[in-house]
Protein backbone atom coordinates (compact mmCIF):
# COMPACT_ATOMS: atom_id res chain seq x y z
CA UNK A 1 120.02 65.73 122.75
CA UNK A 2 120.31 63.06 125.91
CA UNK A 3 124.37 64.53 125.95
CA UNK A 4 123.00 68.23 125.99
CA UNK A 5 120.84 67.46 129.12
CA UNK A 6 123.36 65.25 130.50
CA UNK A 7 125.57 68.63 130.78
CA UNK A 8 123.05 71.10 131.62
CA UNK A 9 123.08 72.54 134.93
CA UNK A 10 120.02 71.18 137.32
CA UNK A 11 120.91 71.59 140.47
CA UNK A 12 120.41 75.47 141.75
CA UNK A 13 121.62 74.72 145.62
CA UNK A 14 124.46 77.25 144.92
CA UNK A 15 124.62 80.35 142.97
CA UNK A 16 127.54 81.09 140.41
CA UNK A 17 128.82 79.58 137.65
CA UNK A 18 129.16 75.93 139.04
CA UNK A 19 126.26 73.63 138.58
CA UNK A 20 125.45 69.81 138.62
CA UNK A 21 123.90 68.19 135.66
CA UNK A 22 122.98 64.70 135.35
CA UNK A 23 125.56 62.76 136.71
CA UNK A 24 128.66 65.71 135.88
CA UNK A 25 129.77 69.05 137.55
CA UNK A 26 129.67 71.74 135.54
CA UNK A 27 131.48 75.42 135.06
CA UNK A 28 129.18 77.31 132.89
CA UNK A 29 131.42 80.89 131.59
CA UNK A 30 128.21 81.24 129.32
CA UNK A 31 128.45 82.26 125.62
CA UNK A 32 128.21 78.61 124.90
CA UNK A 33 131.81 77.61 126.91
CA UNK A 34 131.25 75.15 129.65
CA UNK A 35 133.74 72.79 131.90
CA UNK A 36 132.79 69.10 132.36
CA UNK A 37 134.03 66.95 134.82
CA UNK A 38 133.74 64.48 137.80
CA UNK A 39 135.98 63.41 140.04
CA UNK A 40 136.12 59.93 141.96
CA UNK A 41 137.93 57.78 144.57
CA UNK A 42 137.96 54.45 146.39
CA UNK A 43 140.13 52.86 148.97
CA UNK A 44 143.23 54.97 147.67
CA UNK A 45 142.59 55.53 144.51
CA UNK A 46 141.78 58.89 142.86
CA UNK A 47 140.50 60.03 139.83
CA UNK A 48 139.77 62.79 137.60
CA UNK A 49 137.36 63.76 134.91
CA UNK A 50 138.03 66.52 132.50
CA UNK A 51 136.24 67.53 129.48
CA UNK A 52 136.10 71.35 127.51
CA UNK A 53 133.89 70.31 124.31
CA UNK A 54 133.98 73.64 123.39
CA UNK A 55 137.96 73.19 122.58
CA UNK A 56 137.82 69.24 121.99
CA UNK A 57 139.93 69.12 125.53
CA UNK A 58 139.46 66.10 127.39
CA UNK A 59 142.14 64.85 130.51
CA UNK A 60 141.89 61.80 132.80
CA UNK A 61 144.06 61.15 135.43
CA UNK A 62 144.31 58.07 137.29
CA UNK A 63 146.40 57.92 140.74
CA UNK A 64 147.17 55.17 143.44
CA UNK A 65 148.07 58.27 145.56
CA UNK A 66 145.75 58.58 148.77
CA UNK A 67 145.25 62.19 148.15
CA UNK A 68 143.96 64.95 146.44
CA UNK A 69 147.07 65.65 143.84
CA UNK A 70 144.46 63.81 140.86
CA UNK A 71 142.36 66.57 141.12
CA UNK A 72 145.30 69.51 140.49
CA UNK A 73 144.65 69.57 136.82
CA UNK A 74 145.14 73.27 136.35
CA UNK A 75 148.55 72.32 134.82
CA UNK A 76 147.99 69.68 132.07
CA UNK A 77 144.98 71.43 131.03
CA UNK A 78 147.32 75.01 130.57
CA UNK A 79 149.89 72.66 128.39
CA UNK A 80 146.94 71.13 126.23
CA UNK A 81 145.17 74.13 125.77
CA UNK A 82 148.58 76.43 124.75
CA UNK A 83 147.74 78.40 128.04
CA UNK A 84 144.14 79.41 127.49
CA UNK A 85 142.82 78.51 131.07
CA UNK A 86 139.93 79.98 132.79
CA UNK A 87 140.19 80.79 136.62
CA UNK A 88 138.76 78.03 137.84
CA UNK A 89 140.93 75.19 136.50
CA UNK A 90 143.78 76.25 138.08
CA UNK A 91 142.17 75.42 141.19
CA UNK A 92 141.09 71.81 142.80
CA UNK A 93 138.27 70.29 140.85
């Protein structure tokens, strides 16, 4: 129950499909398929938070690169997933 609300979408400030829960951003598609994930950095390091419970898909990437390349997940998540890749995971999280 706490993870359900955890990745529910609370924060209307923007209309769509993307959301903020408690603590994660979310891409709801609806009919029960939903995109978790977070990203992070701190004095040059980067970080990346990726989780698809409706496929069991979960990728984290951890860089020492100053830039935004963690984020470009679109790629590992095709590989992993045999290609079936929603729109917006081929862009920057």
């Amino acid at each position: 129950e706490t993870l359900e609300m955890a990745f529910s979408g609370y924060s209307k400030e923007r209309g769509g499909r993307r959301n903020y829960g408690l603590g994660w951003r979310i891409i709801d598609y609806g009919y029960g398929k939903k995109d978790i994930y977070h990203n992070g950095w701190w004095h040059g390091y980067n970080s990346a938070f990726f989780r698809r419970p409706y496929d069991g898909i979960t990728v984290i990437v951890l860089s020492n690169w100053n830039n935004k390349s963690a984020y470009l997940i679109g790629d590992v998540v095709s590989i992993i997933s045999k290609g079936n890749v929603f729109d917006d995971t081929t862009e920057e999280l």
